[in-house]
N, C-alpha and C. Protein backbone atom coordinates (compact mmCIF):
# COMPACT_ATOMS: atom_id res chain seq x y z
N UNK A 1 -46.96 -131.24 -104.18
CA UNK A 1 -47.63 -131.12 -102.89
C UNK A 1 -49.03 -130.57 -103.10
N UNK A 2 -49.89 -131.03 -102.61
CA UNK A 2 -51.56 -130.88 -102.54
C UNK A 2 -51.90 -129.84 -101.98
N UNK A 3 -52.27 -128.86 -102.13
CA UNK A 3 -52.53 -127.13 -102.07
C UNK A 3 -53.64 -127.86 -100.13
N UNK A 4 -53.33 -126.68 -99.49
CA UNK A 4 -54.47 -126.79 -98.37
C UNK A 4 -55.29 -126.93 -98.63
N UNK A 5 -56.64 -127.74 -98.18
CA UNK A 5 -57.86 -127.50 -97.79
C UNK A 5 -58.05 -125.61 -97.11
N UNK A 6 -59.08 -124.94 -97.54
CA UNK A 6 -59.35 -123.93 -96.51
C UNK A 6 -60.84 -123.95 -96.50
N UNK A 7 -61.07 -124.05 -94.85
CA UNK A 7 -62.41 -124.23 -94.60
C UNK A 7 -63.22 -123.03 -93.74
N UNK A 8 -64.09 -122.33 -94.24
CA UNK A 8 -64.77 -121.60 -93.67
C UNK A 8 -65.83 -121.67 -92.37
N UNK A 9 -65.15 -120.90 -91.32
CA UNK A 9 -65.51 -121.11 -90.38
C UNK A 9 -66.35 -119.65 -89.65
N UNK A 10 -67.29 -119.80 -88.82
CA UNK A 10 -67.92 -118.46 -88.02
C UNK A 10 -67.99 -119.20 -86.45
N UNK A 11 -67.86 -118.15 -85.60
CA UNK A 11 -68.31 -118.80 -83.71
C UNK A 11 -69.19 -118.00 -83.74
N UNK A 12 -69.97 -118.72 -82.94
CA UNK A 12 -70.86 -117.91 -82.18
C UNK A 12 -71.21 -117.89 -81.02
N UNK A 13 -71.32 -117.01 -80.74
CA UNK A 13 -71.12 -116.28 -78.80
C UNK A 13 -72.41 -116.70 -77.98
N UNK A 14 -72.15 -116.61 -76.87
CA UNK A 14 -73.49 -117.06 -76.05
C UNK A 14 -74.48 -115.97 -76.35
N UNK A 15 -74.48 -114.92 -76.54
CA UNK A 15 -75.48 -113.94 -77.25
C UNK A 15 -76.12 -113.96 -78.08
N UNK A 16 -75.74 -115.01 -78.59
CA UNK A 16 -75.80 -115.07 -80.52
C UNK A 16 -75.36 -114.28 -81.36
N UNK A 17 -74.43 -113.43 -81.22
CA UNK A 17 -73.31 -112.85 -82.05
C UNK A 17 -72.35 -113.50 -82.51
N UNK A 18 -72.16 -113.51 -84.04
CA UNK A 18 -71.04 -114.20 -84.29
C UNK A 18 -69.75 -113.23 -84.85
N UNK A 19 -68.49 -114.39 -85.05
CA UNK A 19 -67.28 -113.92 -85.26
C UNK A 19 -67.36 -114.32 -86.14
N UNK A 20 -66.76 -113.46 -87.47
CA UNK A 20 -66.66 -114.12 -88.60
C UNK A 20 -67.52 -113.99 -89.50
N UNK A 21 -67.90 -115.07 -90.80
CA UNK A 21 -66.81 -116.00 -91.09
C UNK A 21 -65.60 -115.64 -91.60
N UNK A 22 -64.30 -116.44 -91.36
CA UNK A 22 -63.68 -116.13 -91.52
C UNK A 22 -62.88 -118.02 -92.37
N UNK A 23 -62.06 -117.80 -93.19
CA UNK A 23 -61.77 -119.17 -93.84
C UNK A 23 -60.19 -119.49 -93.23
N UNK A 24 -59.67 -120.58 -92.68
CA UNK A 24 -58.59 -121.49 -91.96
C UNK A 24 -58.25 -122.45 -92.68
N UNK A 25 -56.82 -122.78 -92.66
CA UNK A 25 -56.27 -124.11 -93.38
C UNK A 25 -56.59 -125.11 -92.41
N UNK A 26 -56.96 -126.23 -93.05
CA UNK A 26 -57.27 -127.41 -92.00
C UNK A 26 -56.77 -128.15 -91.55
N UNK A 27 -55.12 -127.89 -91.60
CA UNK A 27 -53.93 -128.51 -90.49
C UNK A 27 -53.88 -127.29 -89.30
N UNK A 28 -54.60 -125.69 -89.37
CA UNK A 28 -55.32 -125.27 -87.93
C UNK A 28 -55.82 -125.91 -86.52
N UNK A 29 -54.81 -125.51 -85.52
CA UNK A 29 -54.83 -126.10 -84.60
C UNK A 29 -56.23 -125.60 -83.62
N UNK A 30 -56.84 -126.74 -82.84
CA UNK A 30 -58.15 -125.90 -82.05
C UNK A 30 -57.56 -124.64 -81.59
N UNK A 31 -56.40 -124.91 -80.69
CA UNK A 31 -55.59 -123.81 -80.12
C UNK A 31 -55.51 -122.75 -80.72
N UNK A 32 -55.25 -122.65 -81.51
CA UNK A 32 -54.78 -121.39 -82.31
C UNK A 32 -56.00 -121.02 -82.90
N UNK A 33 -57.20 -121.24 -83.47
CA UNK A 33 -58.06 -120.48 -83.84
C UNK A 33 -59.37 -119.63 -82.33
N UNK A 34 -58.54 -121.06 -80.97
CA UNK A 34 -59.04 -119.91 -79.76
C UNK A 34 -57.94 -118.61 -79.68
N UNK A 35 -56.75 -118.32 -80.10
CA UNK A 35 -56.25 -117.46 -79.75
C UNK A 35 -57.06 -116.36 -81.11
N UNK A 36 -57.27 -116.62 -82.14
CA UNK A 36 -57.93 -116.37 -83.07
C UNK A 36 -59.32 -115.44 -82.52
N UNK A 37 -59.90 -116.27 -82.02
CA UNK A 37 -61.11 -115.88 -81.20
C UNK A 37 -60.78 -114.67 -80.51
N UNK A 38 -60.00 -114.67 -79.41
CA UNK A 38 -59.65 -113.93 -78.42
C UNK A 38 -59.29 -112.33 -78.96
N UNK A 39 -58.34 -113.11 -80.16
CA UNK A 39 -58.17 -111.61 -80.63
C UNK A 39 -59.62 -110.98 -81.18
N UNK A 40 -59.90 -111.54 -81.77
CA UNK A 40 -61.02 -110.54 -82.62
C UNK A 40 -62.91 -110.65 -81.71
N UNK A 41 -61.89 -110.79 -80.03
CA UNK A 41 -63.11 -110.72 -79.29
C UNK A 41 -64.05 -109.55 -79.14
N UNK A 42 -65.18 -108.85 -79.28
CA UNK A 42 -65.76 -107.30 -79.45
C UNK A 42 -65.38 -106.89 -78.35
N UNK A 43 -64.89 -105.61 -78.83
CA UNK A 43 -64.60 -104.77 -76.90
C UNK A 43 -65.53 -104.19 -76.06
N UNK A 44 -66.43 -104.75 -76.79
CA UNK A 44 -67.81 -103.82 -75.95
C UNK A 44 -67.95 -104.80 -75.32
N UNK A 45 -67.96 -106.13 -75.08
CA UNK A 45 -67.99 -107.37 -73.97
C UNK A 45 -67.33 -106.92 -73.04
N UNK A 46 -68.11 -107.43 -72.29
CA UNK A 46 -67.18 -106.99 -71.18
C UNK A 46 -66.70 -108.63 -70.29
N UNK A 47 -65.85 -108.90 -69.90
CA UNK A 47 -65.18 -110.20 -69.34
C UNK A 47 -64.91 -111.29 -70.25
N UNK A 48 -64.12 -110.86 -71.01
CA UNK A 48 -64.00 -111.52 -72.45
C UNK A 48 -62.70 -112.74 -71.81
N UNK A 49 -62.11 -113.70 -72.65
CA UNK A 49 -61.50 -114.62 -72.42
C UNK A 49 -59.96 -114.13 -72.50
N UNK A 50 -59.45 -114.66 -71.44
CA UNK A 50 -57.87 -113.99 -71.43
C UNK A 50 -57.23 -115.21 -72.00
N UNK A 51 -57.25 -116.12 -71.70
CA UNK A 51 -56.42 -117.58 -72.48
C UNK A 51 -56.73 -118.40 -72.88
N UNK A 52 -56.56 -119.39 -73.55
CA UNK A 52 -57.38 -120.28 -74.57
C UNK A 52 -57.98 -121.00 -73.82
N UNK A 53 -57.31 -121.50 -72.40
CA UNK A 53 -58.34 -122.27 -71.27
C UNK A 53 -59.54 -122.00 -70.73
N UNK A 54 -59.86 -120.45 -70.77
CA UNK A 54 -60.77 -119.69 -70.72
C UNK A 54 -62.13 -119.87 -72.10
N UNK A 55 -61.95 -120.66 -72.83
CA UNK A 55 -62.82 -120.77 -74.00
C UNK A 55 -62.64 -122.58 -74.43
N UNK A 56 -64.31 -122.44 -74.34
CA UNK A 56 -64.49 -123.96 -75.13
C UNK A 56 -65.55 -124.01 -76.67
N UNK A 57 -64.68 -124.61 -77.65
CA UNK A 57 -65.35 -124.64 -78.33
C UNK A 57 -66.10 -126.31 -79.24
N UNK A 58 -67.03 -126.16 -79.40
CA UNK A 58 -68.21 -127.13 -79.58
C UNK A 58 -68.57 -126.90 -80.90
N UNK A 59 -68.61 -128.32 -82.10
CA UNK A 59 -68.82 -128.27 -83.11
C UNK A 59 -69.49 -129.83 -83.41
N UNK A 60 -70.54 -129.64 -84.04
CA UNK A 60 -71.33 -131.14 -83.85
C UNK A 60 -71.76 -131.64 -82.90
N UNK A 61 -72.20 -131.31 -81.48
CA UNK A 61 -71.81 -131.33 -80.39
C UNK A 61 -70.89 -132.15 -79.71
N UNK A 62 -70.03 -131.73 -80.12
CA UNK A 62 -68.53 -131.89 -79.49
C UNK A 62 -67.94 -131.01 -79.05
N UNK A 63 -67.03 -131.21 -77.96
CA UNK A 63 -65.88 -130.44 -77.54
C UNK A 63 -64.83 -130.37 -78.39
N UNK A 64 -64.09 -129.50 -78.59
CA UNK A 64 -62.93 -129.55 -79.35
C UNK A 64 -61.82 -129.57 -78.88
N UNK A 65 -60.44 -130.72 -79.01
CA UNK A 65 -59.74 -130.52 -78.18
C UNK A 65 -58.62 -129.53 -78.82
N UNK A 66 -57.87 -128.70 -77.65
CA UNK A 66 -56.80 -127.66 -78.39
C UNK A 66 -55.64 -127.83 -79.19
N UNK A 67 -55.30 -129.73 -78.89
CA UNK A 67 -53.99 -129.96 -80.08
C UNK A 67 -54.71 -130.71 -81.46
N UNK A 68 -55.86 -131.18 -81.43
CA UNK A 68 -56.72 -131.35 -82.58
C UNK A 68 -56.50 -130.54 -84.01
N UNK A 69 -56.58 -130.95 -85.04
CA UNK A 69 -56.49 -129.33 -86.09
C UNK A 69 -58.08 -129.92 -86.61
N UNK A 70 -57.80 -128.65 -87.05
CA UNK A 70 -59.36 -128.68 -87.87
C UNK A 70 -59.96 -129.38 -88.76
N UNK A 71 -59.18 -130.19 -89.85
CA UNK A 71 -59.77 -131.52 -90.09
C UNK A 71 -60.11 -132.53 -89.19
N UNK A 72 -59.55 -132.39 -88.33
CA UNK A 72 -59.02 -133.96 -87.11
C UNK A 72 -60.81 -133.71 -86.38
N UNK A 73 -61.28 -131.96 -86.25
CA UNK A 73 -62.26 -132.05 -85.62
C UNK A 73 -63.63 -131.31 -86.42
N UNK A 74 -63.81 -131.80 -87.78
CA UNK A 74 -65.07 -131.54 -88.49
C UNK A 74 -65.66 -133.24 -88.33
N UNK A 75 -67.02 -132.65 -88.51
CA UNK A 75 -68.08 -134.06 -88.72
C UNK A 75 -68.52 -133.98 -90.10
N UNK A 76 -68.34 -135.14 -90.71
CA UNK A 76 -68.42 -135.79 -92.07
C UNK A 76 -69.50 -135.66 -92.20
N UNK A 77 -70.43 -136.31 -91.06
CA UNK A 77 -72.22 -136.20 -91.00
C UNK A 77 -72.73 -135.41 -91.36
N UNK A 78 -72.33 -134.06 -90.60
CA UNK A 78 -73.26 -133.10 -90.38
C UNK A 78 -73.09 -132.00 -91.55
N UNK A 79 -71.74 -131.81 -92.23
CA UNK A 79 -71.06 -130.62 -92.53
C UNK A 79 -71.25 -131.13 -94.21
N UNK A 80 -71.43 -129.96 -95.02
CA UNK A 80 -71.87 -130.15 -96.17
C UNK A 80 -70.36 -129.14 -97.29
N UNK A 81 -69.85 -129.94 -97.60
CA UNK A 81 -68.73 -129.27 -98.13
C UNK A 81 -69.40 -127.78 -99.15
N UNK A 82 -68.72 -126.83 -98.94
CA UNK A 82 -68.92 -125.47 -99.48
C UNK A 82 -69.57 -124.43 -98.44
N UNK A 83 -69.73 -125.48 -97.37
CA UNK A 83 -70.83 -124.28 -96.71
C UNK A 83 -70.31 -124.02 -94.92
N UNK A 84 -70.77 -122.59 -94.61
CA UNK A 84 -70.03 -122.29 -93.79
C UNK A 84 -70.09 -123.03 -92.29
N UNK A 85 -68.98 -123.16 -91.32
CA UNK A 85 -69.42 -124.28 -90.33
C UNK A 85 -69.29 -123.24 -89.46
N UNK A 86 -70.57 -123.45 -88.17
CA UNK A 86 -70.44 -122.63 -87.57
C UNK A 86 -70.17 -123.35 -86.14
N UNK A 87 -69.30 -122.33 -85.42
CA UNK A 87 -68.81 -123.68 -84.14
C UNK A 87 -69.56 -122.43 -82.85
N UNK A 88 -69.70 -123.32 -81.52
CA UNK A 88 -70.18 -122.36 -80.42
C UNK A 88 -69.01 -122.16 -80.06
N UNK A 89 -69.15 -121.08 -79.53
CA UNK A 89 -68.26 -120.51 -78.76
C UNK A 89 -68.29 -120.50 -77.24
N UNK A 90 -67.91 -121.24 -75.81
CA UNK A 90 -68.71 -121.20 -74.69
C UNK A 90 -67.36 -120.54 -73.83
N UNK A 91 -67.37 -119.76 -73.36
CA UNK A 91 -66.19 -118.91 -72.39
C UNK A 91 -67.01 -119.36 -71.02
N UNK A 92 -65.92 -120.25 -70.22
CA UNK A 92 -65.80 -120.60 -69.11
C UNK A 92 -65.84 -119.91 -67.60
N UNK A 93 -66.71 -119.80 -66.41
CA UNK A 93 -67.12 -118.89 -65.68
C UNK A 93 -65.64 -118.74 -64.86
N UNK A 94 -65.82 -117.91 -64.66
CA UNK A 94 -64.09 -116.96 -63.86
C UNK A 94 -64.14 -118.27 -62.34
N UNK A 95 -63.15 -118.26 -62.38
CA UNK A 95 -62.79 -119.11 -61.09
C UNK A 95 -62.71 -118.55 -59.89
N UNK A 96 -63.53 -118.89 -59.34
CA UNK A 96 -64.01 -118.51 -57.73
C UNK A 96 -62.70 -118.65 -57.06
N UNK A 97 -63.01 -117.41 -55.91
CA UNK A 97 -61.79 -117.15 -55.31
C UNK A 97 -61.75 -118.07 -54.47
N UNK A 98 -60.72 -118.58 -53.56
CA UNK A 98 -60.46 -119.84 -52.45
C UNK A 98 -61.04 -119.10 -51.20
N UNK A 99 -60.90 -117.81 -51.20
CA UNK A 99 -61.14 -116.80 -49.87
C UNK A 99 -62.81 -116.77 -50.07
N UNK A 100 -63.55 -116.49 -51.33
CA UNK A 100 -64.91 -116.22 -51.02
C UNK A 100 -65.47 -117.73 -50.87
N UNK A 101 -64.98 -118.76 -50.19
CA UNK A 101 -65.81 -119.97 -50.71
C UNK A 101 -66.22 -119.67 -48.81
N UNK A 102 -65.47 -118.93 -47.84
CA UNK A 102 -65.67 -118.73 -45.99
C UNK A 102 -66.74 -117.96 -46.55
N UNK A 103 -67.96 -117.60 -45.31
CA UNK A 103 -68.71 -117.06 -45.48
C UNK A 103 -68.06 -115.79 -44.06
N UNK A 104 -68.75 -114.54 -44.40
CA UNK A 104 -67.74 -113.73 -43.51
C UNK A 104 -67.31 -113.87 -42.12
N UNK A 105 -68.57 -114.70 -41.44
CA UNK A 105 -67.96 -114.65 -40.25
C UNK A 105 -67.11 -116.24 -40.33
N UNK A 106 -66.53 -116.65 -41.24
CA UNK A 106 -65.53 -117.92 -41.61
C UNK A 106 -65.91 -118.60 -41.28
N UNK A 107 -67.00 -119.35 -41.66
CA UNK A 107 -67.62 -120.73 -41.37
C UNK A 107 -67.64 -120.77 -42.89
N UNK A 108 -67.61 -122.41 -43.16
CA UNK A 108 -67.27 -122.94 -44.68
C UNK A 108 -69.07 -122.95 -45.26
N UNK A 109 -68.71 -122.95 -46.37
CA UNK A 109 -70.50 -123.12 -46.55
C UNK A 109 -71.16 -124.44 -46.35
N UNK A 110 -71.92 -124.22 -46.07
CA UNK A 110 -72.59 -125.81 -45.84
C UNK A 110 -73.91 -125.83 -46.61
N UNK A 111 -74.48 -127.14 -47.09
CA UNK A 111 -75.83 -127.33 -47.88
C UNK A 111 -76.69 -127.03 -46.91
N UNK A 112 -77.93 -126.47 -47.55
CA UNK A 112 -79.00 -125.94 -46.91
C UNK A 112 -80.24 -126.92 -47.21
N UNK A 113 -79.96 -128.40 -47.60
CA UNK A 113 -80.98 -129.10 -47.69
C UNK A 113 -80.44 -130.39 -46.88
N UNK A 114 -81.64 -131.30 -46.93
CA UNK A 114 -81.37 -132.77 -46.08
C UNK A 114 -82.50 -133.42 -46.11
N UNK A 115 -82.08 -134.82 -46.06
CA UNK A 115 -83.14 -135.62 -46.72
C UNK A 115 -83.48 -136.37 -44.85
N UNK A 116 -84.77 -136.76 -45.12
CA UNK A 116 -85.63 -137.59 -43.58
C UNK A 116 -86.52 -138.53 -43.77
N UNK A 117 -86.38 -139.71 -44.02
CA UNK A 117 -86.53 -141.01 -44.58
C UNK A 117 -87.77 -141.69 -43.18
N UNK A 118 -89.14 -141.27 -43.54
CA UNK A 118 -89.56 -142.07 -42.53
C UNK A 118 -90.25 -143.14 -42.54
């Protein structure tokens, strides 16, 4: 049996802080290196990602999907074997409440522009 591939990987945060690097076997699922993420998220952030749905990550500019493994989602193009790949890291904005979408006195919001064609 053919020993793993292990490929060295770093994220990096919308700050430009990165995680890592840290090196993954490349039957690594997207999934699991967001739970990866999550854990070794800094605690000084504050609104960090609670579930892997909460985090997208982008490599080559691509999305990565979460049952993908990590061979399935490197680019041949871009990526230079030995050297470290670095993927973005993009954490997804908190989902608006259904209650704040009324404005207080409960009227729905409405657009504040309009077009007049003369």
């Amino acid at each position: 049996m053919a020993a793993e591939e292990l490929i060295e990987v770093k994220f990096r945060l919308a700050d430009g802080t990165d995680i890592g690097p840290n090196k993954y076997s490349s039957i690594t699922t997207v999934g699991s290196l967001k739970e990866k993420i999550i854990s070794l998220w800094p605690k000084d952030k504050e609104n960090g990602p609670k579930t892997i749905n909460d985090l997208k990550l982008i490599n080559a500019g691509k999305i990565l999907e979460n049952n993908k493994t990590l061979a399935e989602s490197r680019s041949p193009v871009s990526e230079v074997p030995g050297v470290v790949i670095t993927m973005l890291v993009v954490l997804r904005p908190p989902m608006a409440d259904k209650n704040s979408e009324k404005l207080q006195d409960g009227s729905p919001k409405q657009s504040g522009c309009s077009c007049t064609i003369l």
